[in-house]
C-alpha atoms as a PDB file:
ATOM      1  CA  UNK A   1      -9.825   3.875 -10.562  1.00  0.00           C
ATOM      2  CA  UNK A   2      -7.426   2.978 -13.283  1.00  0.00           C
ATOM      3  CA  UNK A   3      -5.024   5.699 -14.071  1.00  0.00           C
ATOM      4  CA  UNK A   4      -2.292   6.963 -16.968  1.00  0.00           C
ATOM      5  CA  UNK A   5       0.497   9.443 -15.576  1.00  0.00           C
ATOM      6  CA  UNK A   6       2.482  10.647 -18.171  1.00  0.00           C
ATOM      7  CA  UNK A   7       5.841  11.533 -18.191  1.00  0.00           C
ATOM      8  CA  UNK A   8       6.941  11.030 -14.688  1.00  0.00           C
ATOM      9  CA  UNK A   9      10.012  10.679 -15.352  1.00  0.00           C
ATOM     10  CA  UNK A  10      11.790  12.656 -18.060  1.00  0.00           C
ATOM     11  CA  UNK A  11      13.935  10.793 -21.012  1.00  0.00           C
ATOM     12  CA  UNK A  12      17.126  12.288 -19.304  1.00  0.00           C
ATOM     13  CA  UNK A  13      16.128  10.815 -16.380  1.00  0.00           C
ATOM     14  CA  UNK A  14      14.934   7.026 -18.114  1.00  0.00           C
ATOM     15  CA  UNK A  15      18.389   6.944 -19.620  1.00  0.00           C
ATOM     16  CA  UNK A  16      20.070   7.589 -16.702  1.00  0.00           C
ATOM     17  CA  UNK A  17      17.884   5.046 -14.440  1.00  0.00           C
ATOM     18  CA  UNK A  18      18.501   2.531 -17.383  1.00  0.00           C
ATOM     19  CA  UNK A  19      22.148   3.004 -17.404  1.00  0.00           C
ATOM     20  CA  UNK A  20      22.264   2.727 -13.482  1.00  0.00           C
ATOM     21  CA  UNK A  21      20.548  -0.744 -13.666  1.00  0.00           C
ATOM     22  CA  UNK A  22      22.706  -1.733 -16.545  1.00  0.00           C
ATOM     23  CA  UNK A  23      24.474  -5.054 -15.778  1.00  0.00           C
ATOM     24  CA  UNK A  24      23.194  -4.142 -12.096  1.00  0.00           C
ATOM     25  CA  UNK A  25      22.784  -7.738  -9.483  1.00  0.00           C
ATOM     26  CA  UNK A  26      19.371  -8.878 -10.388  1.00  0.00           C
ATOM     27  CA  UNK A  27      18.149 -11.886  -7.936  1.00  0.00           C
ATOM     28  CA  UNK A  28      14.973 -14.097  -7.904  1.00  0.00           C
ATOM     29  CA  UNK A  29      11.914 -11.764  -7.859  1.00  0.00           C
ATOM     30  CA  UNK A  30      10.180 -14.471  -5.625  1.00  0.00           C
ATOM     31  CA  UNK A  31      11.910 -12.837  -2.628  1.00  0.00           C
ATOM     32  CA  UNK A  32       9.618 -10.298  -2.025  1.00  0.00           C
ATOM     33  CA  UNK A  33       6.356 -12.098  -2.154  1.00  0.00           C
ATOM     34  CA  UNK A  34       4.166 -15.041   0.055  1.00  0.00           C
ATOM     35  CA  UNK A  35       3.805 -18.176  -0.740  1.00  0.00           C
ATOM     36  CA  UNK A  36       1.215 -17.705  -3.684  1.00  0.00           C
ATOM     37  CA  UNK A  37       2.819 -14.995  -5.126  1.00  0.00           C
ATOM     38  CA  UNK A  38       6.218 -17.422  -5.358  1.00  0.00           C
ATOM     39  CA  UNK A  39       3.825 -20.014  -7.712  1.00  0.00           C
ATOM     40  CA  UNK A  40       3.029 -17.504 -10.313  1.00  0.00           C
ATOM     41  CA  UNK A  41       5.527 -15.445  -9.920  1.00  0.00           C
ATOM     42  CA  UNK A  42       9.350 -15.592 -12.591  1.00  0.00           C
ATOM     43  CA  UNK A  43      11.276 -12.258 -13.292  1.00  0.00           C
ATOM     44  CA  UNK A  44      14.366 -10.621 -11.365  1.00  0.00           C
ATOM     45  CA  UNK A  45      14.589  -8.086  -9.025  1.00  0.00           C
ATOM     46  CA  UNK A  46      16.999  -6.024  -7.626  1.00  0.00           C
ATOM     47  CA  UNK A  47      17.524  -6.628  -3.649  1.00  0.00           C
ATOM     48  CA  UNK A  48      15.641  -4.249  -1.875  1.00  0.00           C
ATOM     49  CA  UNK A  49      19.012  -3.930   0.645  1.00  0.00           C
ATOM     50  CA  UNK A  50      20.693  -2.800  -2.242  1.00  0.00           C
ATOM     51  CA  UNK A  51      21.910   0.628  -1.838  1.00  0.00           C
ATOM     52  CA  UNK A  52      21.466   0.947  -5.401  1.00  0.00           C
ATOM     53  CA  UNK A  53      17.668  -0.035  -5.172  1.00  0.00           C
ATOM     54  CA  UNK A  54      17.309   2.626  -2.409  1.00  0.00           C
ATOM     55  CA  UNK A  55      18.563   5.662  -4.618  1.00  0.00           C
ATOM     56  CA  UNK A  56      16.759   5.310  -7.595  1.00  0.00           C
ATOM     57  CA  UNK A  57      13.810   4.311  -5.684  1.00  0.00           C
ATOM     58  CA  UNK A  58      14.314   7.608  -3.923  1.00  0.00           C
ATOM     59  CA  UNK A  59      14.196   9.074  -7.957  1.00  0.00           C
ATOM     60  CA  UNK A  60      11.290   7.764  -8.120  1.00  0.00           C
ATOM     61  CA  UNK A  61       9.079   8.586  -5.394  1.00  0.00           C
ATOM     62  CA  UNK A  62      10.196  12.148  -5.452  1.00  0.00           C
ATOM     63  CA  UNK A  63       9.225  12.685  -8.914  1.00  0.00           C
ATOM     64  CA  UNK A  64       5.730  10.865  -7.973  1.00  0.00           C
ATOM     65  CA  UNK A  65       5.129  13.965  -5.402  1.00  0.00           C
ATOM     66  CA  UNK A  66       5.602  16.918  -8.221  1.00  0.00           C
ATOM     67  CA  UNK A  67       3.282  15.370 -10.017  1.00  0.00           C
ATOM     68  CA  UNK A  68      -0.370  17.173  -9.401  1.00  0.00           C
ATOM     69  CA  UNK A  69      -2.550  14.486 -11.368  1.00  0.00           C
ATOM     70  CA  UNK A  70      -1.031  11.753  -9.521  1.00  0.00           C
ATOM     71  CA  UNK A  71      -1.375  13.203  -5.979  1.00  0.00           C
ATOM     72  CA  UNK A  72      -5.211  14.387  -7.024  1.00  0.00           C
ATOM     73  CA  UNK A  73      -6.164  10.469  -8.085  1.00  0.00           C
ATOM     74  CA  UNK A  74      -4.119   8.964  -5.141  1.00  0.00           C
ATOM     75  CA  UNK A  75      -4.066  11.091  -2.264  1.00  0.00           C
ATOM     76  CA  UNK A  76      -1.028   9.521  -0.803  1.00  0.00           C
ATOM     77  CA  UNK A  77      -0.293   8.741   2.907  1.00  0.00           C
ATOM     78  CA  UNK A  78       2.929   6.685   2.935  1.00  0.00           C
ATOM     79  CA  UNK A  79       4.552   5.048   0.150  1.00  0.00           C
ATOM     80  CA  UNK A  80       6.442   1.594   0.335  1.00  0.00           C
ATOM     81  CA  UNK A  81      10.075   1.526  -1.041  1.00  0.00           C
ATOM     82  CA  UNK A  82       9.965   1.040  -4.919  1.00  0.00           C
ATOM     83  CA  UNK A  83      10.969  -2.127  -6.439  1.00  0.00           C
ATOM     84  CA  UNK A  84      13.230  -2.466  -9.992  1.00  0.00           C
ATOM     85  CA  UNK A  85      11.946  -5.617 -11.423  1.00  0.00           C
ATOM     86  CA  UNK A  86      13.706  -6.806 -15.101  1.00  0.00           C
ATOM     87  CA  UNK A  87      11.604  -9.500 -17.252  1.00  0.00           C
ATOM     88  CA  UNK A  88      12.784 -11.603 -20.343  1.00  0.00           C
ATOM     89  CA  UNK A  89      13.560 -14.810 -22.178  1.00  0.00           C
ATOM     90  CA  UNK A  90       9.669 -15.728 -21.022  1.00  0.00           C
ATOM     91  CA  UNK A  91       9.878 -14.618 -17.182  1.00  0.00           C
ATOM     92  CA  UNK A  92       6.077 -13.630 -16.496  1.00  0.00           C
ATOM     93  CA  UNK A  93       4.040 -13.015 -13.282  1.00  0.00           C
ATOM     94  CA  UNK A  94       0.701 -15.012 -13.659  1.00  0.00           C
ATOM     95  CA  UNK A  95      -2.681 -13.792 -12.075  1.00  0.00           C
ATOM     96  CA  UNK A  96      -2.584 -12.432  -8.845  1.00  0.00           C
ATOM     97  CA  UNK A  97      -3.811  -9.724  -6.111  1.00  0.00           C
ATOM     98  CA  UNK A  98      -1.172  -7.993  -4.315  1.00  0.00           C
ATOM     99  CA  UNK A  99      -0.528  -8.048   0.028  1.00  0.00           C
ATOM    100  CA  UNK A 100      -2.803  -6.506   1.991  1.00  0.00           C
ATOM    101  CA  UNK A 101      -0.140  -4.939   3.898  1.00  0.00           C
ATOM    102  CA  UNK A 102       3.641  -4.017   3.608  1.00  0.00           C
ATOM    103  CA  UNK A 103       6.251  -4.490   5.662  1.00  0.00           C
ATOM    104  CA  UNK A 104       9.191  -2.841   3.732  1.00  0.00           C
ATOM    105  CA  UNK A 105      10.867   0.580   5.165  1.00  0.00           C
ATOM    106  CA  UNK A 106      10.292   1.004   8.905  1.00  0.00           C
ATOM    107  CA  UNK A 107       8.978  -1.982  10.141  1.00  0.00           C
ATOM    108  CA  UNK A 108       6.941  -0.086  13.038  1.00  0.00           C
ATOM    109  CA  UNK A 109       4.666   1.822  10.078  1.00  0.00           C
ATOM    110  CA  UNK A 110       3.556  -0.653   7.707  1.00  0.00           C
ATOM    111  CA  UNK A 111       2.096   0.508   4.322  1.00  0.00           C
ATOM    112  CA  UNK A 112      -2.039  -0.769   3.892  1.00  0.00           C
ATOM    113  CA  UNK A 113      -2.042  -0.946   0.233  1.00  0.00           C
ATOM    114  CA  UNK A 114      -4.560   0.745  -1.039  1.00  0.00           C
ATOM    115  CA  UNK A 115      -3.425   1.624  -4.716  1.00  0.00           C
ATOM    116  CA  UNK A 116      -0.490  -0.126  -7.017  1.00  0.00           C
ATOM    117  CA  UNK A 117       1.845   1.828  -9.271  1.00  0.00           C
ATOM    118  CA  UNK A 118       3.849   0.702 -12.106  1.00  0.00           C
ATOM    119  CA  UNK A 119       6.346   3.139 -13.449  1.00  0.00           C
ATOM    120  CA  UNK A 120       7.873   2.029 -17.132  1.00  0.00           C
ATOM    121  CA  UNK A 121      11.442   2.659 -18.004  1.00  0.00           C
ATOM    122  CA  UNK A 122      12.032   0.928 -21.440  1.00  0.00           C
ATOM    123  CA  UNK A 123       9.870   1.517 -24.451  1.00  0.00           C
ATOM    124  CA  UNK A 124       7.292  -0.710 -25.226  1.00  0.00           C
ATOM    125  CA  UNK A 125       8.815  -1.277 -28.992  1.00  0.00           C
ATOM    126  CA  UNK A 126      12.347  -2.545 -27.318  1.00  0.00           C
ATOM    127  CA  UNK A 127       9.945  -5.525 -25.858  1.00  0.00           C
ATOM    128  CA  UNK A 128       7.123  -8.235 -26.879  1.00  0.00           C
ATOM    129  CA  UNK A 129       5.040  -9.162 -24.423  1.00  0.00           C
ATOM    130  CA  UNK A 130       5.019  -8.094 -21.030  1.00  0.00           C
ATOM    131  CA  UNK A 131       1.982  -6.493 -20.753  1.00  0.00           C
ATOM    132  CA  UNK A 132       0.433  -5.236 -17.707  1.00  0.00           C
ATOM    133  CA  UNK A 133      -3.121  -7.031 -17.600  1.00  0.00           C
ATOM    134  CA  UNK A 134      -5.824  -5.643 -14.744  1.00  0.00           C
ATOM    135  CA  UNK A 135      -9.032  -7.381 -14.053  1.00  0.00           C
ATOM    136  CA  UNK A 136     -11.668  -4.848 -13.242  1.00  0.00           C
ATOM    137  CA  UNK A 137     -15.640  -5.014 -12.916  1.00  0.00           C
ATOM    138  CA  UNK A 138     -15.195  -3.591 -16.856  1.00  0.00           C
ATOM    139  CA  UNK A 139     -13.086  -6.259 -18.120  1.00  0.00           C
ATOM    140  CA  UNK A 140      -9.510  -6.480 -18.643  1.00  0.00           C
ATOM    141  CA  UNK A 141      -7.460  -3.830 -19.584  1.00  0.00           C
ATOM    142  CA  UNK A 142      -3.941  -4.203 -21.131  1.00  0.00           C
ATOM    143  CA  UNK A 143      -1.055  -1.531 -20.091  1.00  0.00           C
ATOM    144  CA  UNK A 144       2.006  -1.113 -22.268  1.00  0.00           C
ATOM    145  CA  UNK A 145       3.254   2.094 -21.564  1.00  0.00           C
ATOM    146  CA  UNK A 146       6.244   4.363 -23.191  1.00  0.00           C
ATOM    147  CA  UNK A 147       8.964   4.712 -20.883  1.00  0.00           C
ATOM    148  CA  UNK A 148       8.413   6.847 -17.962  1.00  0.00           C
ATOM    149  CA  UNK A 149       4.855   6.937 -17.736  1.00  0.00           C
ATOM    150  CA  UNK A 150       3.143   5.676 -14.721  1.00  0.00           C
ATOM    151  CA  UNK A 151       0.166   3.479 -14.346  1.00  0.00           C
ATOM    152  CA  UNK A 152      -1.905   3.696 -11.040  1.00  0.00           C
ATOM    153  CA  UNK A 153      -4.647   0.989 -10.387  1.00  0.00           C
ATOM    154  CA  UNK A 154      -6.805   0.014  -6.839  1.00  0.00           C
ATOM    155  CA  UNK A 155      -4.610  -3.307  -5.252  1.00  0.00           C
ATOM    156  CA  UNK A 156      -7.603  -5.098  -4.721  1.00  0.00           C
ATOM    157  CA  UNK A 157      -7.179  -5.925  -8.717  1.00  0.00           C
ATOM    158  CA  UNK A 158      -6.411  -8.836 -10.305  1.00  0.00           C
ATOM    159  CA  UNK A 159      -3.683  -8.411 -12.365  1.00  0.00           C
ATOM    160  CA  UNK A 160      -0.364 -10.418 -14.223  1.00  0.00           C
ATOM    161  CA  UNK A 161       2.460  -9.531 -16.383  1.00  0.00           C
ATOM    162  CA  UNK A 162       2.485 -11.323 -19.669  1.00  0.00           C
ATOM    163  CA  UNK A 163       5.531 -13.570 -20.490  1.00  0.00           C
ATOM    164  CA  UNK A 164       8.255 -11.384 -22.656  1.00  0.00           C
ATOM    165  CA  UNK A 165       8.943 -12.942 -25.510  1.00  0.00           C
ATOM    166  CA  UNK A 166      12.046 -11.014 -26.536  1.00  0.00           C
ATOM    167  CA  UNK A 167      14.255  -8.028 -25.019  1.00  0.00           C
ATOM    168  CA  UNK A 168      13.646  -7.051 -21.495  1.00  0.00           C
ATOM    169  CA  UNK A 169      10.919  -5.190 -19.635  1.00  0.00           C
ATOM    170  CA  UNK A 170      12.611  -2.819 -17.010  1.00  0.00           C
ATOM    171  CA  UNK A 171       9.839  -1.281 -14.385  1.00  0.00           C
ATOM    172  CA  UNK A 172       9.753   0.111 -10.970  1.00  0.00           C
ATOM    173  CA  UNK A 173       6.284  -0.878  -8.782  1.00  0.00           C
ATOM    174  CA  UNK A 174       5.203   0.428  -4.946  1.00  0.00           C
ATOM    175  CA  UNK A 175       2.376   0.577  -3.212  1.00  0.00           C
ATOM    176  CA  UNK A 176       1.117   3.811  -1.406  1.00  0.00           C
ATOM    177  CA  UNK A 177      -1.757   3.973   1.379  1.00  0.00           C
ATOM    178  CA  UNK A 178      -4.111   6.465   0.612  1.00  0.00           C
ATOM    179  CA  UNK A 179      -5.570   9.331   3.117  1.00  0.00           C
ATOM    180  CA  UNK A 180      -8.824   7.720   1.829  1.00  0.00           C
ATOM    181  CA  UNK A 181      -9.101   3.933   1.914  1.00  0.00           C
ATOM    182  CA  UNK A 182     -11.955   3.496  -0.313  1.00  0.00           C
ATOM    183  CA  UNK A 183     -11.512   3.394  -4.129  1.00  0.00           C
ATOM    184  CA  UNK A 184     -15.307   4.314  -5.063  1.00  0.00           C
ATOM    185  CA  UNK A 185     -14.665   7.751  -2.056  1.00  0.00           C
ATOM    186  CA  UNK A 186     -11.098   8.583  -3.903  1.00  0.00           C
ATOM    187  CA  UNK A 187     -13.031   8.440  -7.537  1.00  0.00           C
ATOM    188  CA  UNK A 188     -15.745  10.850  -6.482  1.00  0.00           C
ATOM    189  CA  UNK A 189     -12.785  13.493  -4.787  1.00  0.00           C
ATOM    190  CA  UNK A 190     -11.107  12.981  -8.091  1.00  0.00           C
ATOM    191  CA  UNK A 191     -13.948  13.572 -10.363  1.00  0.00           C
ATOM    192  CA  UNK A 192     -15.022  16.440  -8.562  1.00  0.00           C
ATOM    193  CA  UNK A 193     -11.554  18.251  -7.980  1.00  0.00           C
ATOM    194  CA  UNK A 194     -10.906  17.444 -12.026  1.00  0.00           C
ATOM    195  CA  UNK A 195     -14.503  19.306 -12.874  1.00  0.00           C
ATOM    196  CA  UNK A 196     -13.378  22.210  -9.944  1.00  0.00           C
ATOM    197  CA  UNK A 197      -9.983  23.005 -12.176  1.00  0.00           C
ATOM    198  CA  UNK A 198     -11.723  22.648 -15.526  1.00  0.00           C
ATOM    199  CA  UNK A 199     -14.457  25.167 -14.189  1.00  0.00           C
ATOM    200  CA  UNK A 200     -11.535  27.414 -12.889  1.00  0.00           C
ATOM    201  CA  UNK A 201      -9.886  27.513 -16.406  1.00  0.00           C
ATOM    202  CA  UNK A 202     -12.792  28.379 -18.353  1.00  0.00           C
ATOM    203  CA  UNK A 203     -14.486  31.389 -15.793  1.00  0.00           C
ATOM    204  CA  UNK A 204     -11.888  31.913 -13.057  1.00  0.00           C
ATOM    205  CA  UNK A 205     -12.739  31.582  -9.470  1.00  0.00           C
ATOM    206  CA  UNK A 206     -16.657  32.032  -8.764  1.00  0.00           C
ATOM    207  CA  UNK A 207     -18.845  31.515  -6.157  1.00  0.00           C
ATOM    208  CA  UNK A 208     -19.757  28.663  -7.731  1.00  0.00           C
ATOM    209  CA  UNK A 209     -16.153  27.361  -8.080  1.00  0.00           C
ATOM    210  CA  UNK A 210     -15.659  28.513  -4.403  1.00  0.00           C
ATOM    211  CA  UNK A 211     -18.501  26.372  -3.505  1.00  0.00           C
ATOM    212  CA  UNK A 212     -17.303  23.322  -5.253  1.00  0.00           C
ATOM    213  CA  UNK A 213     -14.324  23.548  -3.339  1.00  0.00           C
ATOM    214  CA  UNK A 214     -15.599  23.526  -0.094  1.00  0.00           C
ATOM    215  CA  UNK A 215     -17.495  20.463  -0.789  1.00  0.00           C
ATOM    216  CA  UNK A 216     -14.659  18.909  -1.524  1.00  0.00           C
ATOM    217  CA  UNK A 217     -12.941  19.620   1.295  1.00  0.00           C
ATOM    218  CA  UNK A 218     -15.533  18.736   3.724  1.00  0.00           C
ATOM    219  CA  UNK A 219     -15.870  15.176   1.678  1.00  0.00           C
ATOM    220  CA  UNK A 220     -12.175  14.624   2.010  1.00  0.00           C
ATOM    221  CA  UNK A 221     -12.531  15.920   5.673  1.00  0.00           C
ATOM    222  CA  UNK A 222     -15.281  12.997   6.355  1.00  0.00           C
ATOM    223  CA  UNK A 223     -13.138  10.444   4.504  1.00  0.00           C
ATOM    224  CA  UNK A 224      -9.537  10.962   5.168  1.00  0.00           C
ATOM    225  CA  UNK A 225      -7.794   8.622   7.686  1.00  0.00           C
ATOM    226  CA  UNK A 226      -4.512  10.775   8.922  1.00  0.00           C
END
């Protein structure tokens, strides 16, 4: 499931993250990944020590839970500690799938990545390049978003940032594992709880609407891992 959350985080909100991370220490964005990752991989992060990197990630994950679509597409277990990653002057991140696993936050509860999220926070008009291309069983899909809005993908997906050509792509990515580790089982809870709420608008709660629900329940029920 590819997915487009809008508006995560209000402009208020952009402007003040921006302003935070304004002349903030960037270091080599090769840190935080293995030894493939480090071939294909040139942009600048901040250090995930950083208390700065800690608060806004904080920003970030709690606007993540208030948002209904997002929790209804990922079901979220545990996230991993967002990352501020700054790209420019050509820096790029070439084809690649992310870790498996985690280890960032408590060490005793790594995170099994089951979905990747990249959260924009400069407009895609202050940048060229630096798109967000995913590889996907339907081709490749190219992700520019305005600033704010959210892009949620499976982790088992190719994907690479395009080199920036000028001014500087700001983002924030983590990694959440889901209650339900399959991407086809979390499409088919998503679909169906989507179709529940439009039925709901149109004629209200129903038997029929009732019934809906409870099979989506007991399909969650079968599928979750908690």
């Amino acid at each position: 499931m590819l997915l487009h959350v809008p508006e995560v985080l209000m402009s208020d909100q952009v402007r003040a993250m921006c302003a935070a991370l304004q002349g903030a220490a960037w270091s080599d964005g090769r840190a935080t990944v293995g030894e493939q990752g480090a071939q294909v991989k040139r942009n600048r992060q901040l250090p995930v020590d950083l208390p700065l990197t800690r608060e806004l990630g904080e920003v970030v994950l709690a606007a993540v839970r208030r948002q209904p679509l997002f929790f209804a597409a990922a079901l979220p277990l545990r996230f991993s500690p967002p990352l501020f990653s700054a790209y420019e002057d050509g820096e790029t991140y070439g084809l690649h799938v992310d870790g498996a696993v985690r280890m960032e936050g408590d060490p005793a509860a790594p995170i099994r990545t089951d979905m990747s999220c990249t959260l924009f926070l400069r407009e895609p008009d202050s940048y060229e390049g630096g798109e967000l291309e995913i590889v996907d069983t339907y081709g490749v899909h190219e992700v520019k978003l305005p600033a704010g809005d959210l892009i949620l993908y499976p982790s088992t997906s190719l994907h690479r940032v395009r080199p920036v050509t000028a001014g500087t792509r700001v983002c924030a990515v983590f990694w959440l594992q889901s209650m339900v580790r399959d991407d086809g089982c979390r499409t088919i809870l998503f679909e169906l709880d989507r179709t529940i709420q439009a039925l709901r608008r149109q004629h209200g709660d129903s038997d029929e609407t009732l019934a809906l629900t409870g099979h989506y329940h007991n399909l969650l029920r079968r599928w979750a891992e908690v």
